[in-house]
C-alpha atoms as a PDB file:
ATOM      1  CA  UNK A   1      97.120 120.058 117.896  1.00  0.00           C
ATOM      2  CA  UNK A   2      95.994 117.082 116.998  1.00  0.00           C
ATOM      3  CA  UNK A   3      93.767 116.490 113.747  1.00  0.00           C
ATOM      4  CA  UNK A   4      92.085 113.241 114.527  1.00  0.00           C
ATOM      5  CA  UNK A   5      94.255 110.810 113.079  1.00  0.00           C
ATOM      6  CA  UNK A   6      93.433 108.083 116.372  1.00  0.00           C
ATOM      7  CA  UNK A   7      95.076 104.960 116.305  1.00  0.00           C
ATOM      8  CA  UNK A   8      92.054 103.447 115.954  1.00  0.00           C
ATOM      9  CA  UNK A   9      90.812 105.094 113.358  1.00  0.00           C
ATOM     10  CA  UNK A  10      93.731 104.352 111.324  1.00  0.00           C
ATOM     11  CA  UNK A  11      92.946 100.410 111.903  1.00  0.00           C
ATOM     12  CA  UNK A  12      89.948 100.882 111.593  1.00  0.00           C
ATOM     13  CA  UNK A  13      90.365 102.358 107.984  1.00  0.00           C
ATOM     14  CA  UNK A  14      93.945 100.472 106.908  1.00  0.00           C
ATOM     15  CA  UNK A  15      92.373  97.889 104.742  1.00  0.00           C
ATOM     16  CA  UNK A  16      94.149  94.920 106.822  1.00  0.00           C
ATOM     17  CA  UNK A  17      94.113  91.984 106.854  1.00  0.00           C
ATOM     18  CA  UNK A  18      94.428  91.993 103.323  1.00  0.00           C
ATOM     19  CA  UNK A  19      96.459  92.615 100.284  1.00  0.00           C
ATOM     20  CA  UNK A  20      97.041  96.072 100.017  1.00  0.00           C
ATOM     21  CA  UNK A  21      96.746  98.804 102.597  1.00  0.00           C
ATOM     22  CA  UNK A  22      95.054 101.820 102.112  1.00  0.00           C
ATOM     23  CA  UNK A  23      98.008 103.792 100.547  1.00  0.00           C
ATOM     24  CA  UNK A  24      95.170 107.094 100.547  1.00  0.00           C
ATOM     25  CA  UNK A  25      95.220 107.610 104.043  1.00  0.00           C
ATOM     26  CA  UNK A  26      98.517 106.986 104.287  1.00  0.00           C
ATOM     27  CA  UNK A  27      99.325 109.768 102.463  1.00  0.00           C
ATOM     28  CA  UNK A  28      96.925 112.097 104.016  1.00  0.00           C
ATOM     29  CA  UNK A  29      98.343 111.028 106.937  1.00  0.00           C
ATOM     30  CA  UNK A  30     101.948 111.934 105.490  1.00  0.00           C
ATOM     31  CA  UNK A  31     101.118 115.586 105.061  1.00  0.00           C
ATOM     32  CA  UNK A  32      98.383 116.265 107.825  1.00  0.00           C
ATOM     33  CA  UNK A  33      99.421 114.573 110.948  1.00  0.00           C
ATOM     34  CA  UNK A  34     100.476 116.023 114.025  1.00  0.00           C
ATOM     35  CA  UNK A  35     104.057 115.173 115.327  1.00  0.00           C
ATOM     36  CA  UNK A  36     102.274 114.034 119.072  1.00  0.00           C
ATOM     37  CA  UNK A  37     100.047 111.527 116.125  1.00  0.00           C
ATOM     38  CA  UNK A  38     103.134 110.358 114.072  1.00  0.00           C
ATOM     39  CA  UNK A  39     105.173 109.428 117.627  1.00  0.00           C
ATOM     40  CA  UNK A  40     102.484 107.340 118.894  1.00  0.00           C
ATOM     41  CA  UNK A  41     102.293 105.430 115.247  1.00  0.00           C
ATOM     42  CA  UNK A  42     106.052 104.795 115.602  1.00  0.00           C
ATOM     43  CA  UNK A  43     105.884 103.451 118.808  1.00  0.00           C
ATOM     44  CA  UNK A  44     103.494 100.383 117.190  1.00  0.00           C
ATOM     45  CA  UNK A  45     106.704  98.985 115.585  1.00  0.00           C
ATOM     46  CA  UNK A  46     107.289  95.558 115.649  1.00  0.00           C
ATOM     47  CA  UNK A  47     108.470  93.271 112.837  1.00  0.00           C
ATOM     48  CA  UNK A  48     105.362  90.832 114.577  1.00  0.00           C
ATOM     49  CA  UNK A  49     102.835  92.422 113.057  1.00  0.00           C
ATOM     50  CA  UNK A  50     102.432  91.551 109.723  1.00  0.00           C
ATOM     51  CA  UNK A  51      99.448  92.095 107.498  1.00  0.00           C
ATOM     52  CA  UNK A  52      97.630  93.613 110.861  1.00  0.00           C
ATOM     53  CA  UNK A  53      95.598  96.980 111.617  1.00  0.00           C
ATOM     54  CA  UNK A  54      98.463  97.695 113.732  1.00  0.00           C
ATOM     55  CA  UNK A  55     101.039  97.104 110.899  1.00  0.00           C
ATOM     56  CA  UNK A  56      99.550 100.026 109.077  1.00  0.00           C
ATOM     57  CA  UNK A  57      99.740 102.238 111.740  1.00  0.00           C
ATOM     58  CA  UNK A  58     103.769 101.507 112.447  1.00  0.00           C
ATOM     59  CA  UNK A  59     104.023 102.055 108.282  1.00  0.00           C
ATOM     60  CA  UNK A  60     102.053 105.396 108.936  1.00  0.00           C
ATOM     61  CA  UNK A  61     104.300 106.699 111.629  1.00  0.00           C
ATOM     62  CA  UNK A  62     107.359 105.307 109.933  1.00  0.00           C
ATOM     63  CA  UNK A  63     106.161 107.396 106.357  1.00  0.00           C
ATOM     64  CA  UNK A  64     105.538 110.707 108.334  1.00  0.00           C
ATOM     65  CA  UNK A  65     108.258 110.629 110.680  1.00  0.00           C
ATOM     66  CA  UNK A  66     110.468 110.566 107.290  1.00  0.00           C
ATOM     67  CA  UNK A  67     108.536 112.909 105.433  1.00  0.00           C
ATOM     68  CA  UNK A  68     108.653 115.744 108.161  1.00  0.00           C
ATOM     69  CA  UNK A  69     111.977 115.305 109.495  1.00  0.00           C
ATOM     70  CA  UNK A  70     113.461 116.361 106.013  1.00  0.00           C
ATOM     71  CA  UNK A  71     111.356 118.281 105.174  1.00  0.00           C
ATOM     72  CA  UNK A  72     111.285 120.315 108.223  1.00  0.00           C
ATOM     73  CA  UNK A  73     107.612 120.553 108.982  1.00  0.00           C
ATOM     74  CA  UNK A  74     107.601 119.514 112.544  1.00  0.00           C
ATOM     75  CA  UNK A  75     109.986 119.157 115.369  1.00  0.00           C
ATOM     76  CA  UNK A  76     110.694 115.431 114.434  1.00  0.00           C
ATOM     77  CA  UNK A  77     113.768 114.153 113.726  1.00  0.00           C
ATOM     78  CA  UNK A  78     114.246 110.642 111.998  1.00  0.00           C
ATOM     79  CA  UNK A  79     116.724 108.814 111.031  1.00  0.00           C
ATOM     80  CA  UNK A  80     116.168 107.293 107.448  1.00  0.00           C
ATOM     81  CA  UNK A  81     118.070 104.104 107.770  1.00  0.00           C
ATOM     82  CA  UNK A  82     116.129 102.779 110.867  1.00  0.00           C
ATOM     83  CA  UNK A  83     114.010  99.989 109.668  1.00  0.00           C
ATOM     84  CA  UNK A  84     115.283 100.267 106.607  1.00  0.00           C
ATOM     85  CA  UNK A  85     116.044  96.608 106.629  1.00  0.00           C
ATOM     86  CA  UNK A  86     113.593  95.715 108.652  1.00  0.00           C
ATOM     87  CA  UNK A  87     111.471  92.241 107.798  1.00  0.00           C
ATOM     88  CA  UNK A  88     108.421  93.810 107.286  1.00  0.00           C
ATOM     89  CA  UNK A  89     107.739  94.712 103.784  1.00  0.00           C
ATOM     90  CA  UNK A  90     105.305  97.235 104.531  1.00  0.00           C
ATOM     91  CA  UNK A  91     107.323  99.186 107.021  1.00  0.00           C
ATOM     92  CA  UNK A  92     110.321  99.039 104.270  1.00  0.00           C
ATOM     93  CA  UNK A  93     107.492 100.352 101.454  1.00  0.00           C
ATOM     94  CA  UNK A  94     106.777 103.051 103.612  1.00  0.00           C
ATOM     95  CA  UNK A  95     110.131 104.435 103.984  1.00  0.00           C
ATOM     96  CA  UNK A  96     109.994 104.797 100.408  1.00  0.00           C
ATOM     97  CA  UNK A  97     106.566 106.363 100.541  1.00  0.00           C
ATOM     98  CA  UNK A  98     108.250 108.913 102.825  1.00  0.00           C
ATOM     99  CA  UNK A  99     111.016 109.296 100.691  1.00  0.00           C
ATOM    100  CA  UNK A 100     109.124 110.033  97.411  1.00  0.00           C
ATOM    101  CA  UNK A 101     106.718 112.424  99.463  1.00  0.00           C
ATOM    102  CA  UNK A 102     109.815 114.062 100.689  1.00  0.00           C
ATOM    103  CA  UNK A 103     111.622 114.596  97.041  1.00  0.00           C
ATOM    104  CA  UNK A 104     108.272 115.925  95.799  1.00  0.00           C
ATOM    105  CA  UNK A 105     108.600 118.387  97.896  1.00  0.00           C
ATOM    106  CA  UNK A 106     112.201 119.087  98.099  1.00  0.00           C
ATOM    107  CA  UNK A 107     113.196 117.832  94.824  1.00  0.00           C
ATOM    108  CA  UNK A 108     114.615 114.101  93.819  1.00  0.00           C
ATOM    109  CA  UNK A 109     118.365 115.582  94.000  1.00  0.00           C
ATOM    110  CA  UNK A 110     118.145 116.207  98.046  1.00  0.00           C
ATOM    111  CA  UNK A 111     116.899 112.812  98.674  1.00  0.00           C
ATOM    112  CA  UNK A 112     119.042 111.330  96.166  1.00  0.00           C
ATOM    113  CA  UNK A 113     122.143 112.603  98.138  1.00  0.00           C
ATOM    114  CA  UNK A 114     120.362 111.588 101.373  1.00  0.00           C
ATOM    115  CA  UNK A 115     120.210 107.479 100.385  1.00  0.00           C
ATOM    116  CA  UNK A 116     122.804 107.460  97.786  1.00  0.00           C
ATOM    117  CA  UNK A 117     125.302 105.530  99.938  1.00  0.00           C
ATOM    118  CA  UNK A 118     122.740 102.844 100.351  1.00  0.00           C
ATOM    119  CA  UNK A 119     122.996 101.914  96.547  1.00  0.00           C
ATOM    120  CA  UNK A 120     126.412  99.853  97.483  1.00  0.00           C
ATOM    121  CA  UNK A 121     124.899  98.556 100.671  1.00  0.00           C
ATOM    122  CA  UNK A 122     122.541  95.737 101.663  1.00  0.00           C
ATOM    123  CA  UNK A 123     119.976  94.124  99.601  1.00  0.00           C
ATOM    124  CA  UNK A 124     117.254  95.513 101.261  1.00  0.00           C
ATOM    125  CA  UNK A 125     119.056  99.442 101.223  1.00  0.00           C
ATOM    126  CA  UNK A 126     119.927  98.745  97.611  1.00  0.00           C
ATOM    127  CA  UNK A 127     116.146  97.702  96.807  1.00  0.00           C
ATOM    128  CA  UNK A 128     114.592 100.717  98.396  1.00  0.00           C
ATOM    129  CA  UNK A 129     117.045 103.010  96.421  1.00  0.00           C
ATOM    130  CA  UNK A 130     115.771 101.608  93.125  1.00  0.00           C
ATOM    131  CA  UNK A 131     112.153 101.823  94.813  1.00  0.00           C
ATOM    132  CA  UNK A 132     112.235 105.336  95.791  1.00  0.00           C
ATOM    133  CA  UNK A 133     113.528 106.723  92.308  1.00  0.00           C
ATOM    134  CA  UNK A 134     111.813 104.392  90.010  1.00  0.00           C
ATOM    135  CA  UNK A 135     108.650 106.311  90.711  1.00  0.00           C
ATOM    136  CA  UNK A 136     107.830 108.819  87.149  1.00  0.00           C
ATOM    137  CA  UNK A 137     106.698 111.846  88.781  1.00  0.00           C
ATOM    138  CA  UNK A 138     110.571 112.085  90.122  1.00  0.00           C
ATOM    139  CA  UNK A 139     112.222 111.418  86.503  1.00  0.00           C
ATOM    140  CA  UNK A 140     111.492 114.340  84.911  1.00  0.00           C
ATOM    141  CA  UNK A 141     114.381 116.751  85.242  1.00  0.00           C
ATOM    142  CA  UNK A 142     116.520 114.785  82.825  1.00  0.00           C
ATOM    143  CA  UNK A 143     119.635 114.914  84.922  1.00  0.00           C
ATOM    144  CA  UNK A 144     117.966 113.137  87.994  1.00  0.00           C
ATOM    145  CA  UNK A 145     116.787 110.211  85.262  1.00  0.00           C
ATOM    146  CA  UNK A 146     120.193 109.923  83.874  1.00  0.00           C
ATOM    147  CA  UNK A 147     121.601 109.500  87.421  1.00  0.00           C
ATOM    148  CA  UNK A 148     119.084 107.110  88.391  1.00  0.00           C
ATOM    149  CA  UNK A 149     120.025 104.904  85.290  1.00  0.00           C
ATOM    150  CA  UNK A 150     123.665 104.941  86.744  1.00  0.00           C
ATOM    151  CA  UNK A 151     122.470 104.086  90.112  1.00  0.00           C
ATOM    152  CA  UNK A 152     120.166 101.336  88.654  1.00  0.00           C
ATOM    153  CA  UNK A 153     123.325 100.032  86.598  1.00  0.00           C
ATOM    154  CA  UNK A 154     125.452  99.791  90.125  1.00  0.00           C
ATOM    155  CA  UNK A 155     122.877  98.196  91.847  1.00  0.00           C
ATOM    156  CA  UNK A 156     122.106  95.385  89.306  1.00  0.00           C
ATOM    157  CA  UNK A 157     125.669  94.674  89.032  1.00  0.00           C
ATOM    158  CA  UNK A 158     125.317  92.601  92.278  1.00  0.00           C
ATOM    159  CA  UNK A 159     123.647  90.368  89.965  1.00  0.00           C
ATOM    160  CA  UNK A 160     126.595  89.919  87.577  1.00  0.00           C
ATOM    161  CA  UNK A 161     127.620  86.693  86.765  1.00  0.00           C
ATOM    162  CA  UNK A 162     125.494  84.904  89.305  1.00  0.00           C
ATOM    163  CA  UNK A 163     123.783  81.541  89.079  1.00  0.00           C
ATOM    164  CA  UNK A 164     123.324  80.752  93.011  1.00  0.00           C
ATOM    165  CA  UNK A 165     120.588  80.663  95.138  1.00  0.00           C
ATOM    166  CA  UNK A 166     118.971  84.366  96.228  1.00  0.00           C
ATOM    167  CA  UNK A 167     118.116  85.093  99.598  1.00  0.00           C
ATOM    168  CA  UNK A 168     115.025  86.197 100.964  1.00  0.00           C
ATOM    169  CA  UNK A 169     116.368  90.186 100.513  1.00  0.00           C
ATOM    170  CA  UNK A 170     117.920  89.886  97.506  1.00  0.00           C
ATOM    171  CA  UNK A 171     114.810  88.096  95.745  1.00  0.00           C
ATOM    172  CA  UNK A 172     113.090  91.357  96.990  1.00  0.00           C
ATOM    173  CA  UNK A 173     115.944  93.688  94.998  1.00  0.00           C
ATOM    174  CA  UNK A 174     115.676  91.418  91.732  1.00  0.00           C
ATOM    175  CA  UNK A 175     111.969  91.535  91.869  1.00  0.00           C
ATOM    176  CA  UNK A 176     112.357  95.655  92.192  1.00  0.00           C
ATOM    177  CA  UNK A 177     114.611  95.847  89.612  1.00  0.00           C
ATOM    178  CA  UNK A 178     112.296  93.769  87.158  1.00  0.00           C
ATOM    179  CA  UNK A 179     110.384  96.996  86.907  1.00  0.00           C
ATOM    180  CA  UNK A 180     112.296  99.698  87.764  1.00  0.00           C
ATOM    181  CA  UNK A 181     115.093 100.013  85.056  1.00  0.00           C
ATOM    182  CA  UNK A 182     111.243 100.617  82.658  1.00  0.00           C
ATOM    183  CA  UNK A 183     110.462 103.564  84.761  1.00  0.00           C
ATOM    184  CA  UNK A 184     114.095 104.864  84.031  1.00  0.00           C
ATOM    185  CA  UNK A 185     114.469 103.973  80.181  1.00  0.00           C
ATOM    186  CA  UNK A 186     110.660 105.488  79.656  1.00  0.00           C
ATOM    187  CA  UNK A 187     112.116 109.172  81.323  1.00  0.00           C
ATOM    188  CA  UNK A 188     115.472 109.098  79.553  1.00  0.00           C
ATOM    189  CA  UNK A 189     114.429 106.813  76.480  1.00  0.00           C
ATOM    190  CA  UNK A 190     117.909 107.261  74.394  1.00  0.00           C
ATOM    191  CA  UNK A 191     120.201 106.606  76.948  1.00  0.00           C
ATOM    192  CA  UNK A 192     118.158 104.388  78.822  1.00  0.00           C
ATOM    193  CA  UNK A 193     117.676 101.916  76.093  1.00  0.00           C
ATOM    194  CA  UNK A 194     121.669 101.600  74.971  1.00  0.00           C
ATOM    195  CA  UNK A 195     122.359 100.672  78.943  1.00  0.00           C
ATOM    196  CA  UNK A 196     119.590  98.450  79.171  1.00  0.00           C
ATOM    197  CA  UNK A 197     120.888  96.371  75.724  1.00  0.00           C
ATOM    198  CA  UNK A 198     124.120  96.320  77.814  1.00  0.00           C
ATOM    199  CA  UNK A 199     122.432  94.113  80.379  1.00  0.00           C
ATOM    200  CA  UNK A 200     122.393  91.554  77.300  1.00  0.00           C
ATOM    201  CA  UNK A 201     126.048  90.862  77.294  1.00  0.00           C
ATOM    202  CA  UNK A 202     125.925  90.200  80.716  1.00  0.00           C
ATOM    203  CA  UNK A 203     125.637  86.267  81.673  1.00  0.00           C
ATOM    204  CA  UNK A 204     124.047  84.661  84.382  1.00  0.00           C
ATOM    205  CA  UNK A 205     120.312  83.968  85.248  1.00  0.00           C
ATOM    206  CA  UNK A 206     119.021  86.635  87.284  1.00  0.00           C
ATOM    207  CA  UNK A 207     120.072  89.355  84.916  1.00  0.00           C
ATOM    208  CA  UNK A 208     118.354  87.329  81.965  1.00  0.00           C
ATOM    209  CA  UNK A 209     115.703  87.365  84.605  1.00  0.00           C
ATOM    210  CA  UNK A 210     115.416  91.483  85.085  1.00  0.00           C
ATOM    211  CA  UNK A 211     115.723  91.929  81.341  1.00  0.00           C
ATOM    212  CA  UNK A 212     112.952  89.617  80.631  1.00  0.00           C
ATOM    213  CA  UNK A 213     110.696  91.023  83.644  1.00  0.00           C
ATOM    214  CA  UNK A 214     110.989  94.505  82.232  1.00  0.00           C
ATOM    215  CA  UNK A 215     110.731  93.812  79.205  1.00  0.00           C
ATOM    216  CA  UNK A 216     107.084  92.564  79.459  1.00  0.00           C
ATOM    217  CA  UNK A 217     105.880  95.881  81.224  1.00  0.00           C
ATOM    218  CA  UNK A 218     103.465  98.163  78.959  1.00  0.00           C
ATOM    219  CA  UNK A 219     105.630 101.221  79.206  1.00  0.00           C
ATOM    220  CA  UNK A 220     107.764 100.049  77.514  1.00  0.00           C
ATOM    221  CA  UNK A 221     105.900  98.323  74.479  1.00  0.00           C
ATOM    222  CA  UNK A 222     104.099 101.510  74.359  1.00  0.00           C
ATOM    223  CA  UNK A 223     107.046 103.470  74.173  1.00  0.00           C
ATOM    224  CA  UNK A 224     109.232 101.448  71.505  1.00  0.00           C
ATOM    225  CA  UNK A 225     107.249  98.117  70.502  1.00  0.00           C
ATOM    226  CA  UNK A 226     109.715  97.282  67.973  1.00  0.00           C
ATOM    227  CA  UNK A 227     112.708  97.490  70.359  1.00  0.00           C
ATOM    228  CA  UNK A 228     110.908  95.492  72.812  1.00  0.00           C
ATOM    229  CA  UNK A 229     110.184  92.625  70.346  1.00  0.00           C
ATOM    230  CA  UNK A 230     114.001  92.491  69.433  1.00  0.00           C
ATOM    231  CA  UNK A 231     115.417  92.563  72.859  1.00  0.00           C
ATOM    232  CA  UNK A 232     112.959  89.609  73.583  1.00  0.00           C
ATOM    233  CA  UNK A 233     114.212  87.753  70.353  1.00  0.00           C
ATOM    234  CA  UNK A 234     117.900  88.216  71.413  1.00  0.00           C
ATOM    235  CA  UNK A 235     117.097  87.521  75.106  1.00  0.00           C
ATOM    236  CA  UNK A 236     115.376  83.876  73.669  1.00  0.00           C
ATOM    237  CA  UNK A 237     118.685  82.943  71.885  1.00  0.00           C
ATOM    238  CA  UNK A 238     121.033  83.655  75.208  1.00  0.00           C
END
């Protein structure tokens, strides 16, 4: 049965045109939609409609269709990789809102397992990786934090040694990773901290870059403000 989630009332509601979308629906949408309402959201897709009504409702679609597939709530099946490199940012953001969803329900191992080979793939797979786990509410077992720290460690390895020009995707998976390895080293703090310092040793701008970019986010002043102001003072002399 369907439980009024209309097309048009999701445009009508999605907060677009403009600069964010509204992420409450689409989560109520995520757990309360009917599979007949989540099919005709994915069949908006198009990588034309950016920053649209309609653009929300593809994301909406895209979210659930994840969300219940692996979790099992409906007679869905998706596959998790489609549009997963997909030009549209907000279609790629809600794979990872369907992800997260998905892990809080099932537990951040099972969809850990379920995009782990993604962490050695493309920019885009790599970024949405380090965008699904990055999120606190799935760090707390210790285990899944210390296993996100080693997949944040492969990932940013791409960025080893590099000085040339990024593309388009890969400016996306820096600009992820200037926040993400924070949400990591705040869950697992000791561990977290002696990989991060690692990143030091490392040349090459765009690590410099990710170091820097993390290093000026709250959560981490707030957890060590002393350790912050030394990594910056090292990070200035490089």
């Amino acid at each position: 049965m369907d439980t009024g989630f209309t097309t048009e009332y999701l445009m009508k509601h999605s907060n677009l045109p403009g600069p964010r979308g509204n992420l409450e629906l689409l989560n109520q949408f995520i757990h309360e939609a009917s599979p007949q309402e989540i099919q005709t959201c994915l069949s908006f897709y198009s990588e034309e409609l950016t920053n649209s009504p309609e653009e929300f409702v593809a994301m909406c679609g895209t979210s659930a269709s994840i969300y219940h597939s692996l979790c099992q709530r409906a007679s869905i099946e998706a596959d998790v990789s489609v549009h997963v490199n997909s030009a549209d940012w907000r279609i790629r953001e809600g794979i990872c809102i369907g992800l997260q969803n998905a892990a809080q329900t099932l537990g951040t191992a099972v969809i850990m397992d379920k995009i782990n080979p993604w962490a050695s793939g493309t920019p885009y797979e790599m970024r949405a990786v380090a965008a699904t786990l990055c999120e606190p509410a799935l760090l707390k077992e210790e285990a899944i934090a210390a296993k996100t720290l080693a997949v944040l460690r492969l990932i940013t390895e791409t960025f080893f040694y590099r000085e040339d020009k990024l593309t388009e995707a890969e400016i996306t998976l820096r600009k992820t990773l200037g926040y993400g390895w924070s949400v990591a080293i705040v869950a697992l703090p000791e561990s977290g901290k002696q990989q991060f310092e690692s990143l030091l040793d490392v040349s090459g701008k765009h690590i410099k870059w990710i170091v820097k970019e993390n290093l000026k986010k709250n959560r981490l002043v707030k957890m060590d403000a002393k350790w912050v102001e030394s990594l910056s003072r090292r990070l200035d002399k490089k």
